[in-house]
C-alpha atoms as a PDB file:
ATOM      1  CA  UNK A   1      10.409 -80.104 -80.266  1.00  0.00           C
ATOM      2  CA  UNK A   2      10.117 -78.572 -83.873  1.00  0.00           C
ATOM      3  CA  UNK A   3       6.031 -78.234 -83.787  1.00  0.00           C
ATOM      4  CA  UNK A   4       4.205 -76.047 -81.084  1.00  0.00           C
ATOM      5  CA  UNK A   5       1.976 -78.058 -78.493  1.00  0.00           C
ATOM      6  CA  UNK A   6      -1.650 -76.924 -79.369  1.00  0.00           C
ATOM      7  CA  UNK A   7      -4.261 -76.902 -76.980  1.00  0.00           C
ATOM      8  CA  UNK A   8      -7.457 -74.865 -75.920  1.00  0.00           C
ATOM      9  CA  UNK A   9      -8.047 -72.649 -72.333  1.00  0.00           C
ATOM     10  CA  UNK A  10     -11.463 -73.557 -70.683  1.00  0.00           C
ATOM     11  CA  UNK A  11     -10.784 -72.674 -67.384  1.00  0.00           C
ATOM     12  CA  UNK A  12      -8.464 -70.684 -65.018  1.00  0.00           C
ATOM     13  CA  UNK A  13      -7.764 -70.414 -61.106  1.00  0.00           C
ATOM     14  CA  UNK A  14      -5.650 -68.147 -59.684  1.00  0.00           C
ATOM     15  CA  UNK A  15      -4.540 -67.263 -56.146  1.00  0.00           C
ATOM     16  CA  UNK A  16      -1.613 -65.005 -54.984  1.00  0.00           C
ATOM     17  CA  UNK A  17      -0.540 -62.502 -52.248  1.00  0.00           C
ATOM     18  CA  UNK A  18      -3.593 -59.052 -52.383  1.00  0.00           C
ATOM     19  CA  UNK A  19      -5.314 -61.873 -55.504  1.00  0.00           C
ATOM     20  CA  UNK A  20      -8.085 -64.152 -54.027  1.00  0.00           C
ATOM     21  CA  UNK A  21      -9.015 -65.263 -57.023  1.00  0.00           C
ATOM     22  CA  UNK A  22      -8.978 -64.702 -61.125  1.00  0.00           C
ATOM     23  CA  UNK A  23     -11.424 -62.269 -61.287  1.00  0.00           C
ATOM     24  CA  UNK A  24      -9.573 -60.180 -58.958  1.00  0.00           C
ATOM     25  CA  UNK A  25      -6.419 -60.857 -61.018  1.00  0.00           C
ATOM     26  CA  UNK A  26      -8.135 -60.323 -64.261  1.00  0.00           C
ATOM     27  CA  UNK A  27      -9.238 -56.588 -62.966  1.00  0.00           C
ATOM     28  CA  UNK A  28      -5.997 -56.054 -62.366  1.00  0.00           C
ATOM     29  CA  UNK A  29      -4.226 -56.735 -64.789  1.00  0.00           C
ATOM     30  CA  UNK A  30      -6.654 -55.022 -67.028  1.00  0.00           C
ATOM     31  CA  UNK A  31      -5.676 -52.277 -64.845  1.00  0.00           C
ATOM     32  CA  UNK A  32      -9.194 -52.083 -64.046  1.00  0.00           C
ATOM     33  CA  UNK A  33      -8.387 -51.915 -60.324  1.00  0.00           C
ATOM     34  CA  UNK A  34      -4.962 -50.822 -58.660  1.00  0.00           C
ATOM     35  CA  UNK A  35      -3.165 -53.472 -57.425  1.00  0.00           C
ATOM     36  CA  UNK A  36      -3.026 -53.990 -53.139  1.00  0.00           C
ATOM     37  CA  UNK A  37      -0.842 -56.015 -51.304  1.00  0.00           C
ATOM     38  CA  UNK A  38      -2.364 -58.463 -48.922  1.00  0.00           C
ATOM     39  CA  UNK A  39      -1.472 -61.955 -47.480  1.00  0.00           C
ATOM     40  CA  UNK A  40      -2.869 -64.971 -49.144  1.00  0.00           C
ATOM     41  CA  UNK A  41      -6.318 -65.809 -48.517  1.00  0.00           C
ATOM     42  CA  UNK A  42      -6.500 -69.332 -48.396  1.00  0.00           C
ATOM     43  CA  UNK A  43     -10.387 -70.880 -48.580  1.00  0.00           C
ATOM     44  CA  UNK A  44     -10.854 -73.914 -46.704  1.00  0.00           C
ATOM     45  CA  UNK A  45     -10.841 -76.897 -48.463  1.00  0.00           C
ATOM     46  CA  UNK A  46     -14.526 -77.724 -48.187  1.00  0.00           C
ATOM     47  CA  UNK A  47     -14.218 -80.829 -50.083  1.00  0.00           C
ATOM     48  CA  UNK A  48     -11.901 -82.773 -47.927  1.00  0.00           C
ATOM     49  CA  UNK A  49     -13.176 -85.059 -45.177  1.00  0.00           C
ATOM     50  CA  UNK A  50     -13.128 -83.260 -41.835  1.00  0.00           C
ATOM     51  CA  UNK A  51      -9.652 -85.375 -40.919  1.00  0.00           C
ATOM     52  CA  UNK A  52      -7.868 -84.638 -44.216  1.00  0.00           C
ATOM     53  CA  UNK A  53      -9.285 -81.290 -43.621  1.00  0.00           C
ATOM     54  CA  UNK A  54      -7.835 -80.387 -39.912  1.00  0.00           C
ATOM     55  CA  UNK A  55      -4.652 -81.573 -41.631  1.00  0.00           C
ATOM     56  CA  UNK A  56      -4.205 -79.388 -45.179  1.00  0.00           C
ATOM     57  CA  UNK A  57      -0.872 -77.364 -45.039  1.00  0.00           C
ATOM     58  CA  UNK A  58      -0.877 -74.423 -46.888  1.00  0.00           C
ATOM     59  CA  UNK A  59       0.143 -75.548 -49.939  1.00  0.00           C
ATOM     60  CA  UNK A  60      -2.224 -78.411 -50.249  1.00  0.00           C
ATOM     61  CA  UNK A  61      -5.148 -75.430 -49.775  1.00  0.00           C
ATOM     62  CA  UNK A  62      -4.000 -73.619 -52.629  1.00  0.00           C
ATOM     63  CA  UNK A  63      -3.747 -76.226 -54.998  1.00  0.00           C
ATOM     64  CA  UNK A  64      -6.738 -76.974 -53.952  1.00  0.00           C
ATOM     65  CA  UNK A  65      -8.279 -73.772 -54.245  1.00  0.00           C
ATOM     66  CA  UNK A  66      -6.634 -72.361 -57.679  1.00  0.00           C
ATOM     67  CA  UNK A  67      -7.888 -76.194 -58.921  1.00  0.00           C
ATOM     68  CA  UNK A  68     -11.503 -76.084 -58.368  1.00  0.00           C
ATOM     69  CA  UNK A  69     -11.770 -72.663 -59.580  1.00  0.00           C
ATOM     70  CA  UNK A  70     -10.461 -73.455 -62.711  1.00  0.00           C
ATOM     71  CA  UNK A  71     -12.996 -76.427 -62.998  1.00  0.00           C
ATOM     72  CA  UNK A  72     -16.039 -74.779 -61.764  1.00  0.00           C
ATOM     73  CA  UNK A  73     -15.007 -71.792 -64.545  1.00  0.00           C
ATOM     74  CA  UNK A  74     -14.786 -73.997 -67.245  1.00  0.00           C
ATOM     75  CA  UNK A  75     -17.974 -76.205 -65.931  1.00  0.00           C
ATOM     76  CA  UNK A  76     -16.181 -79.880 -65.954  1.00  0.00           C
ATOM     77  CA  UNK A  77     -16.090 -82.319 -63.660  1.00  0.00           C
ATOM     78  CA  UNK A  78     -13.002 -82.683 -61.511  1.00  0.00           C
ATOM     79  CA  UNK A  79     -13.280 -86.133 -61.124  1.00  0.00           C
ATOM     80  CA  UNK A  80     -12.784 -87.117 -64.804  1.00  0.00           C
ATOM     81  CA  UNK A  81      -9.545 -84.840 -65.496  1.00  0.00           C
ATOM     82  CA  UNK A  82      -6.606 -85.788 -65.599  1.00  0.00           C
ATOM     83  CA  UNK A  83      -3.575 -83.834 -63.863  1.00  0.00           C
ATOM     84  CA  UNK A  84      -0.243 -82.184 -63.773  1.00  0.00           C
ATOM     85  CA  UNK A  85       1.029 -80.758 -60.528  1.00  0.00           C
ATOM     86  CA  UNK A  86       3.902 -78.816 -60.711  1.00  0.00           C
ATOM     87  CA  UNK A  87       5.801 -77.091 -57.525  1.00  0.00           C
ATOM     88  CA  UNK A  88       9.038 -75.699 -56.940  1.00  0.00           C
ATOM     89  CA  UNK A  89       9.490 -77.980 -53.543  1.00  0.00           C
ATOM     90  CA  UNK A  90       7.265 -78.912 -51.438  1.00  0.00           C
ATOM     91  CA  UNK A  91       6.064 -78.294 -47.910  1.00  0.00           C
ATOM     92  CA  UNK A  92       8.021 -75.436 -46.582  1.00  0.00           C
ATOM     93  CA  UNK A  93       6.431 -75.680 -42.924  1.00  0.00           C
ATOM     94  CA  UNK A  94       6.091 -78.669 -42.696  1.00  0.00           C
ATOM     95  CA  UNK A  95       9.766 -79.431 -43.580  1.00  0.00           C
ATOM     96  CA  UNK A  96      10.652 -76.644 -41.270  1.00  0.00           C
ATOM     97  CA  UNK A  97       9.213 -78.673 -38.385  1.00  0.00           C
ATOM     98  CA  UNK A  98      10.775 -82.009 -39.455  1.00  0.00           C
ATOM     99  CA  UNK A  99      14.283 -80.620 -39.326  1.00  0.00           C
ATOM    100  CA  UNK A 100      13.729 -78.443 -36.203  1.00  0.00           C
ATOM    101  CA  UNK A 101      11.979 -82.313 -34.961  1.00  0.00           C
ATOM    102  CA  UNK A 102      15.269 -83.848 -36.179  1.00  0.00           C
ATOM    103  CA  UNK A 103      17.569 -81.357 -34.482  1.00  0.00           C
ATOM    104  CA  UNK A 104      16.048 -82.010 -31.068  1.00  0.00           C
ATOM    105  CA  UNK A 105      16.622 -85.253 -28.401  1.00  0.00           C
ATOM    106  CA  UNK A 106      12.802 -86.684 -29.493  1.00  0.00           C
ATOM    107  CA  UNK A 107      13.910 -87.543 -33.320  1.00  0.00           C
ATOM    108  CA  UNK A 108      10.626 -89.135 -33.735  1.00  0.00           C
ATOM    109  CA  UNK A 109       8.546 -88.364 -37.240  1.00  0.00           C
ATOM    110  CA  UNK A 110       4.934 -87.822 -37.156  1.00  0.00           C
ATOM    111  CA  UNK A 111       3.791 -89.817 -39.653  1.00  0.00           C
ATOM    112  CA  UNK A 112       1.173 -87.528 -40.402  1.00  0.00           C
ATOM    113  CA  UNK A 113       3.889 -84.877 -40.382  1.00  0.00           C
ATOM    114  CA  UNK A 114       5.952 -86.935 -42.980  1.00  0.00           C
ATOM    115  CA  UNK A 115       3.157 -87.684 -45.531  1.00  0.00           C
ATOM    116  CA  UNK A 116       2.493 -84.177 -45.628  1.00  0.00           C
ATOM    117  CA  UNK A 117       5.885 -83.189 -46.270  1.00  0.00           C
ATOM    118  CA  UNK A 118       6.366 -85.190 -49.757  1.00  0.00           C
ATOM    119  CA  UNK A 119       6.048 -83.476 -52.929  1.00  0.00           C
ATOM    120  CA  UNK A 120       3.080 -85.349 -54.159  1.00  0.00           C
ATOM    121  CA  UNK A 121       1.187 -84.604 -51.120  1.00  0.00           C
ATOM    122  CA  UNK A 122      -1.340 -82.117 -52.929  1.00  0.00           C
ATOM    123  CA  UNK A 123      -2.155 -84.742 -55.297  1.00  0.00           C
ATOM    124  CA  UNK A 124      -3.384 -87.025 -53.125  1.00  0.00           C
ATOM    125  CA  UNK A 125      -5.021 -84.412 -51.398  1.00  0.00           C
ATOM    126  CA  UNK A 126      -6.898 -83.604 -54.846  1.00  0.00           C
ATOM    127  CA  UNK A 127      -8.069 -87.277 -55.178  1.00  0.00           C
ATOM    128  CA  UNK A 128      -9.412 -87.750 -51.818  1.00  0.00           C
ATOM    129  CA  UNK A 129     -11.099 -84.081 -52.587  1.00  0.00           C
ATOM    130  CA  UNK A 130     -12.458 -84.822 -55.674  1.00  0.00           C
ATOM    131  CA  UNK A 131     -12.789 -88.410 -55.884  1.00  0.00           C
ATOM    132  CA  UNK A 132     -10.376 -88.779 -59.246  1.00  0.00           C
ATOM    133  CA  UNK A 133      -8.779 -91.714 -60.588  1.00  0.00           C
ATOM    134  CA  UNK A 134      -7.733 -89.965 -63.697  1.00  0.00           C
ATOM    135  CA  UNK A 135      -4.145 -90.014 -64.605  1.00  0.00           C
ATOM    136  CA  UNK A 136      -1.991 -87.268 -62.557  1.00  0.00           C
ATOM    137  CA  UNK A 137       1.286 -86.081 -62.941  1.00  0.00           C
ATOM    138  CA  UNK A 138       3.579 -84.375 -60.535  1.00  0.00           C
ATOM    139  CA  UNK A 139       6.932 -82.731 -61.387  1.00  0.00           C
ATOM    140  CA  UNK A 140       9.334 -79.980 -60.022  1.00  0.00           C
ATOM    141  CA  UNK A 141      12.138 -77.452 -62.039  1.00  0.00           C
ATOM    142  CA  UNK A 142      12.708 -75.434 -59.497  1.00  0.00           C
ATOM    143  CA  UNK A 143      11.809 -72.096 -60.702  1.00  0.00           C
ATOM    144  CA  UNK A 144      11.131 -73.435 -64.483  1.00  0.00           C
ATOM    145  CA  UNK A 145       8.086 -75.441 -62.767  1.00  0.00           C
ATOM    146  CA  UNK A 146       5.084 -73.951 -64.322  1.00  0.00           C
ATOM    147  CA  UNK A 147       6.930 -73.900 -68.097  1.00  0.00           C
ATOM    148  CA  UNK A 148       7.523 -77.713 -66.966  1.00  0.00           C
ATOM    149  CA  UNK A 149       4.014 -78.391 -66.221  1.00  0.00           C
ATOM    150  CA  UNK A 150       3.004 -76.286 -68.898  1.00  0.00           C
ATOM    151  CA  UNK A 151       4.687 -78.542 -71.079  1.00  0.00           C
ATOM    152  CA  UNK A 152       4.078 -81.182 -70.229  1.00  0.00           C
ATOM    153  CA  UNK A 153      -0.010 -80.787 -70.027  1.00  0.00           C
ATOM    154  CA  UNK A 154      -0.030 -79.663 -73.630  1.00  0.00           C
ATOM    155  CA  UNK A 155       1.865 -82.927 -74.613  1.00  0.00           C
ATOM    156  CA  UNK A 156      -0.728 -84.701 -72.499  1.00  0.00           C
ATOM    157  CA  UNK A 157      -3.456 -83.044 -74.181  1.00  0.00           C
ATOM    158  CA  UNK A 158      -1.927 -83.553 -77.890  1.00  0.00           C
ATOM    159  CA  UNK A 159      -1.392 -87.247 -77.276  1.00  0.00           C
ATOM    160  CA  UNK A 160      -4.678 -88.306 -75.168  1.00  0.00           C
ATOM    161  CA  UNK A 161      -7.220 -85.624 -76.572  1.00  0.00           C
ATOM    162  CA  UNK A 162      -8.305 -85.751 -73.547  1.00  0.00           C
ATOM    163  CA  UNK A 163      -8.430 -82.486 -71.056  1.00  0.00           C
ATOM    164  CA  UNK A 164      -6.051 -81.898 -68.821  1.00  0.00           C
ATOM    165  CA  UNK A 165      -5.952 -79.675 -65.804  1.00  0.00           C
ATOM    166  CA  UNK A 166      -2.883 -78.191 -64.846  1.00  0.00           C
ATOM    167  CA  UNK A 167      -1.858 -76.458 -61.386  1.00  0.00           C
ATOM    168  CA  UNK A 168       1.046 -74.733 -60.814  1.00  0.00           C
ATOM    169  CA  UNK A 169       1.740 -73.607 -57.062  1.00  0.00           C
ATOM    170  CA  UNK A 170       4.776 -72.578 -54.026  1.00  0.00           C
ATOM    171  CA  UNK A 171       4.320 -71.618 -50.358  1.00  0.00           C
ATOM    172  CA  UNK A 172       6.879 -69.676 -48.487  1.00  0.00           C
ATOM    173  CA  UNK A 173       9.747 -71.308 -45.577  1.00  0.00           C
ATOM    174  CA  UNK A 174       9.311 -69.920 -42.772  1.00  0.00           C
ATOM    175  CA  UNK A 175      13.187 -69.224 -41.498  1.00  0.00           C
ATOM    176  CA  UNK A 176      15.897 -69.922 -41.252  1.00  0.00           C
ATOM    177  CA  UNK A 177      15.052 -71.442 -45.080  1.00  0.00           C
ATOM    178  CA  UNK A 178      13.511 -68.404 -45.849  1.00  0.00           C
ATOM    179  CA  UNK A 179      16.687 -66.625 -46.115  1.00  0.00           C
ATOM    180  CA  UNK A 180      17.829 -69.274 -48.815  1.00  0.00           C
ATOM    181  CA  UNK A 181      14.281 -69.528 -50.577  1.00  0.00           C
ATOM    182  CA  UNK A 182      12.637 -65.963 -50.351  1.00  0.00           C
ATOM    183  CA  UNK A 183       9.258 -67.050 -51.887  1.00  0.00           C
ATOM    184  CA  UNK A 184       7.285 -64.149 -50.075  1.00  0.00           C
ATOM    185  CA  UNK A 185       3.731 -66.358 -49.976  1.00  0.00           C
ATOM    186  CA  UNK A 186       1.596 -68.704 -50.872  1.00  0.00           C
ATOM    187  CA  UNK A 187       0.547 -68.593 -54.881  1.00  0.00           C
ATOM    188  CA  UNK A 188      -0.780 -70.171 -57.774  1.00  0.00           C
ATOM    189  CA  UNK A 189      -2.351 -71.058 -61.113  1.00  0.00           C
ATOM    190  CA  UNK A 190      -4.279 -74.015 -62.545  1.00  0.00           C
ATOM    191  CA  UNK A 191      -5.073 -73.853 -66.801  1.00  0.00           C
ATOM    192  CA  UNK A 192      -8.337 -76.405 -68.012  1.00  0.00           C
ATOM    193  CA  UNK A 193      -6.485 -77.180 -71.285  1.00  0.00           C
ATOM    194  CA  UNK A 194      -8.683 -78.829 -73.986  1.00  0.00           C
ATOM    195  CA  UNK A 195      -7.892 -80.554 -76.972  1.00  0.00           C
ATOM    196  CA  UNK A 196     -10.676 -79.364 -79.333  1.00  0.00           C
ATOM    197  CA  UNK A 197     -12.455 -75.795 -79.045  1.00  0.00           C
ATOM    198  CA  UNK A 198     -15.906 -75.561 -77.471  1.00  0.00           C
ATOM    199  CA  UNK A 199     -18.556 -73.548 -76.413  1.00  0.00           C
ATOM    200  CA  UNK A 200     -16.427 -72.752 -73.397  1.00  0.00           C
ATOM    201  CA  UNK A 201     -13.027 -72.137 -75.116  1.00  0.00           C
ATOM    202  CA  UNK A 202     -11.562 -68.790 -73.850  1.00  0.00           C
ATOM    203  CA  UNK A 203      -8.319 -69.179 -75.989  1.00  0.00           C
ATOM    204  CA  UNK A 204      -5.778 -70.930 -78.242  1.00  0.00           C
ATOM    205  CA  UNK A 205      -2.457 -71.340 -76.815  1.00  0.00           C
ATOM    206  CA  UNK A 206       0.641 -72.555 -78.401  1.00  0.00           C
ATOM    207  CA  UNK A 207       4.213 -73.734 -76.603  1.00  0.00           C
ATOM    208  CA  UNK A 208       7.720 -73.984 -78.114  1.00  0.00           C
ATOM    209  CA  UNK A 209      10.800 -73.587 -76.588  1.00  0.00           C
ATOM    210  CA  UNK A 210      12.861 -70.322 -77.295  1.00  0.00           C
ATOM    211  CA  UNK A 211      15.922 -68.539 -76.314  1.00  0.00           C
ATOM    212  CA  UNK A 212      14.408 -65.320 -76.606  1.00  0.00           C
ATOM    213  CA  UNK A 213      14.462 -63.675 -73.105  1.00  0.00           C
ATOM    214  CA  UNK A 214      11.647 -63.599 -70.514  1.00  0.00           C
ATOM    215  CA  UNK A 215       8.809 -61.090 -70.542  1.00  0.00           C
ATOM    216  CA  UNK A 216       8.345 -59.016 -67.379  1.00  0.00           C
ATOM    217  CA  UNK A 217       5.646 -57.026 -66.696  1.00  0.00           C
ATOM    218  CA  UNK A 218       5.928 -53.309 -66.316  1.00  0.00           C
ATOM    219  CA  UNK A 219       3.864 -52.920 -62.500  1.00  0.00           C
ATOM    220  CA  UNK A 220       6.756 -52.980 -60.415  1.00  0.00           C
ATOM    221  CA  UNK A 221       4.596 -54.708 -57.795  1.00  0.00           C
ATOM    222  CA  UNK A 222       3.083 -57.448 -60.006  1.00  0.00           C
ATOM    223  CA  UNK A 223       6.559 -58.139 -61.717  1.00  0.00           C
ATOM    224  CA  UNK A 224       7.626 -58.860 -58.196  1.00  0.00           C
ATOM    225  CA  UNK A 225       5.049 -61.110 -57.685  1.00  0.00           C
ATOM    226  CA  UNK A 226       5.927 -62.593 -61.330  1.00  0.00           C
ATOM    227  CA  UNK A 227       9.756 -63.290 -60.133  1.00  0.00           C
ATOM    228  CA  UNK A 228       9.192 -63.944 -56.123  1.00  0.00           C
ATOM    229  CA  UNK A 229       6.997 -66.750 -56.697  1.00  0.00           C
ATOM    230  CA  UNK A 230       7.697 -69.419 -59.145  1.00  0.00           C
ATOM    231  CA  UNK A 231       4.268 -70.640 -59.931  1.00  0.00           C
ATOM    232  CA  UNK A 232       3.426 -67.093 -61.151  1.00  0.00           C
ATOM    233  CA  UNK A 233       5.980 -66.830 -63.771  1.00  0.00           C
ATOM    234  CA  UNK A 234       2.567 -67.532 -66.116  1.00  0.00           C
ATOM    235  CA  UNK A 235       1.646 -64.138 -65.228  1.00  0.00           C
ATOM    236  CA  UNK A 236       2.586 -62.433 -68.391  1.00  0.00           C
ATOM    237  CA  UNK A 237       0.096 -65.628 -70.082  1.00  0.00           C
ATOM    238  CA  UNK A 238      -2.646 -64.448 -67.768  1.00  0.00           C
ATOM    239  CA  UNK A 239      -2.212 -60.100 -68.613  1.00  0.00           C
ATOM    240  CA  UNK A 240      -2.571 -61.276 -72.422  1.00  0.00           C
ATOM    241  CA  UNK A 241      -6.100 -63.727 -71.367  1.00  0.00           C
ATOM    242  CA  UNK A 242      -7.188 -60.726 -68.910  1.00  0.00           C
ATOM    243  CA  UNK A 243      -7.120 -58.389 -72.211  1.00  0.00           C
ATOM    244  CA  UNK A 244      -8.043 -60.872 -74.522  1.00  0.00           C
ATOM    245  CA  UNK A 245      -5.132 -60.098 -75.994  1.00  0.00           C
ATOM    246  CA  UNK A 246      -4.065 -61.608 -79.172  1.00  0.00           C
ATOM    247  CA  UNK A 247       0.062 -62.319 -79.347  1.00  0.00           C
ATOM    248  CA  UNK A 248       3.370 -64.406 -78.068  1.00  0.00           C
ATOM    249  CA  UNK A 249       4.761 -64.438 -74.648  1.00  0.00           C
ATOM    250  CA  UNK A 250       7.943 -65.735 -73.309  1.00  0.00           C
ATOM    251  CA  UNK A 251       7.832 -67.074 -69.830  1.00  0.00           C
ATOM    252  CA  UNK A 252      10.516 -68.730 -67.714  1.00  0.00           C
ATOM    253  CA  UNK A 253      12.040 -71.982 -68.750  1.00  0.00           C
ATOM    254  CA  UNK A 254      15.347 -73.933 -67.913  1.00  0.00           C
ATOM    255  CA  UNK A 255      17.894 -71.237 -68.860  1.00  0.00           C
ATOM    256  CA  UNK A 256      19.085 -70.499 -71.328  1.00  0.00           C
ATOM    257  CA  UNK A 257      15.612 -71.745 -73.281  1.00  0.00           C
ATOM    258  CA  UNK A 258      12.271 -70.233 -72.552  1.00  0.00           C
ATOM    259  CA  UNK A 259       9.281 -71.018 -73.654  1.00  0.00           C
ATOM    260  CA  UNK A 260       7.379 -68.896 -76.456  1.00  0.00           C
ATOM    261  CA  UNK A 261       3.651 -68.854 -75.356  1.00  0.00           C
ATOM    262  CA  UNK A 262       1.223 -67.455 -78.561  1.00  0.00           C
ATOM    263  CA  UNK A 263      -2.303 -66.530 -77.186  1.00  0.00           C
ATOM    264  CA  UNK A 264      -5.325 -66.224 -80.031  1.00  0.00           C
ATOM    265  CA  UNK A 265      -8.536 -65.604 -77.707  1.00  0.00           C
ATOM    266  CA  UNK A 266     -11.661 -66.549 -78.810  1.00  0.00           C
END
């Protein structure tokens, strides 16, 4: 990829451990506010049906969550965009039951159980929410995941001209997993990217692939956020679009490339 992939910020959403939301992560990271360590709040999924509802994991809430912030702050309508998903794995509890289910004398799956353990489950979580039968796309790089869907919304948005909403998000394993895969808690961010600048524009952002090194970010509790959570590897994107911030970032890719992220807010 020789050119950068162009595209325009209308919205964000953003959920992690002590983070609720992006205005709470945008006070912090203006260092408006110290930062406070706190589980995940997850906010029930109002939109599902009472069923789907009773039946959410935790990753499918904060998807959900970090996906209709990011819409209602840019003012669209969720059921026209299309979307990229983009997780490091899927389930974690739910695929700690199945093999705890597996390693007992009753080897019989849920069904229910199952569906919610497949990668695309949040997806088709969003389109019952929402009601969408726009395109959606969903894709896992382990921890390169949100550079992946970053990606690969901008190319979306440069081919179709069409917005694209992208939401990047991991849940922790309960153990014995979690000793393999120490994600600490749930997280997550979703970008509105646009294809033309508007009224609601908040910034220009440009992607290309680098082998520069990865920036970190000097609060020793944020940058563990940044590298204990996959999904939040944008968080040195979202300290330059707290500040408004003019500048480049690199954030994780597939090593030994990064990606070079240049921010010109509006």
């Amino acid at each position: 990829m020789n050119s950068p992939l162009h595209a325009w910020i209308e919205g964000i959403g953003f959920l992690a451990p002590g983070l609720p939301d992006w205005p709470a992560a945008r006070a912090v990271l203006r260092g408006e506010q110290s930062y406070a360590a706190a589980p995940s709040i997850l906010p029930a999924p109002s939109l599902l049906p009472p069923a789907e509802r009773r039946r959410a994991s935790r990753v499918v809430k904060t998807a959900l969550a970090i996906g209709l912030e990011a819409v209602a702050h840019a003012g669209a309508d969720a059921s026209q965009l299309a979307t990229v998903f983009a997780a490091s794995g899927a389930d974690g509890h739910n695929c700690h039951a199945l093999c705890e289910q597996l390693a007992g004398d009753d080897r019989q799956i849920s069904p229910t159980r199952f569906h919610n353990s497949v990668h695309n489950a949040a997806a088709g979580y969003w389109g019952i929410a929402t009601g969408s039968m726009a395109p959606c796309q969903v894709l896992c790089a382990y921890d390169a995941s949100f550079g992946a869907g970053l990606l690969d919304a901008l190319a979306q948005v440069a081919l179709e001209r069409q917005p694209v909403l992208l939401i990047a998000y991991d849940s922790e394993y309960p153990e014995p997993l979690h000793a393999k895969r120490t994600i600490p808690d749930c997280g997550g961010v979703a970008l509105l990217l646009a294809a033309e600048r508007s009224a609601r524009a908040l910034a220009s952002i440009r992607a290309v692939p680098t082998n520069d090194a990865a920036d970190t970010l000097a609060d020793a509790a944020l940058e563990a956020l940044r590298a204990g959570i996959p999904a939040l590897r944008a968080l040195p994107l979202l300290e330059r679009l707290a500040n408004a911030a003019r500048g480049s970032v690199c954030l994780d890719y597939l090593r030994p490339m990064q990606l070079k992220v240049d921010i010109e807010p509006c």
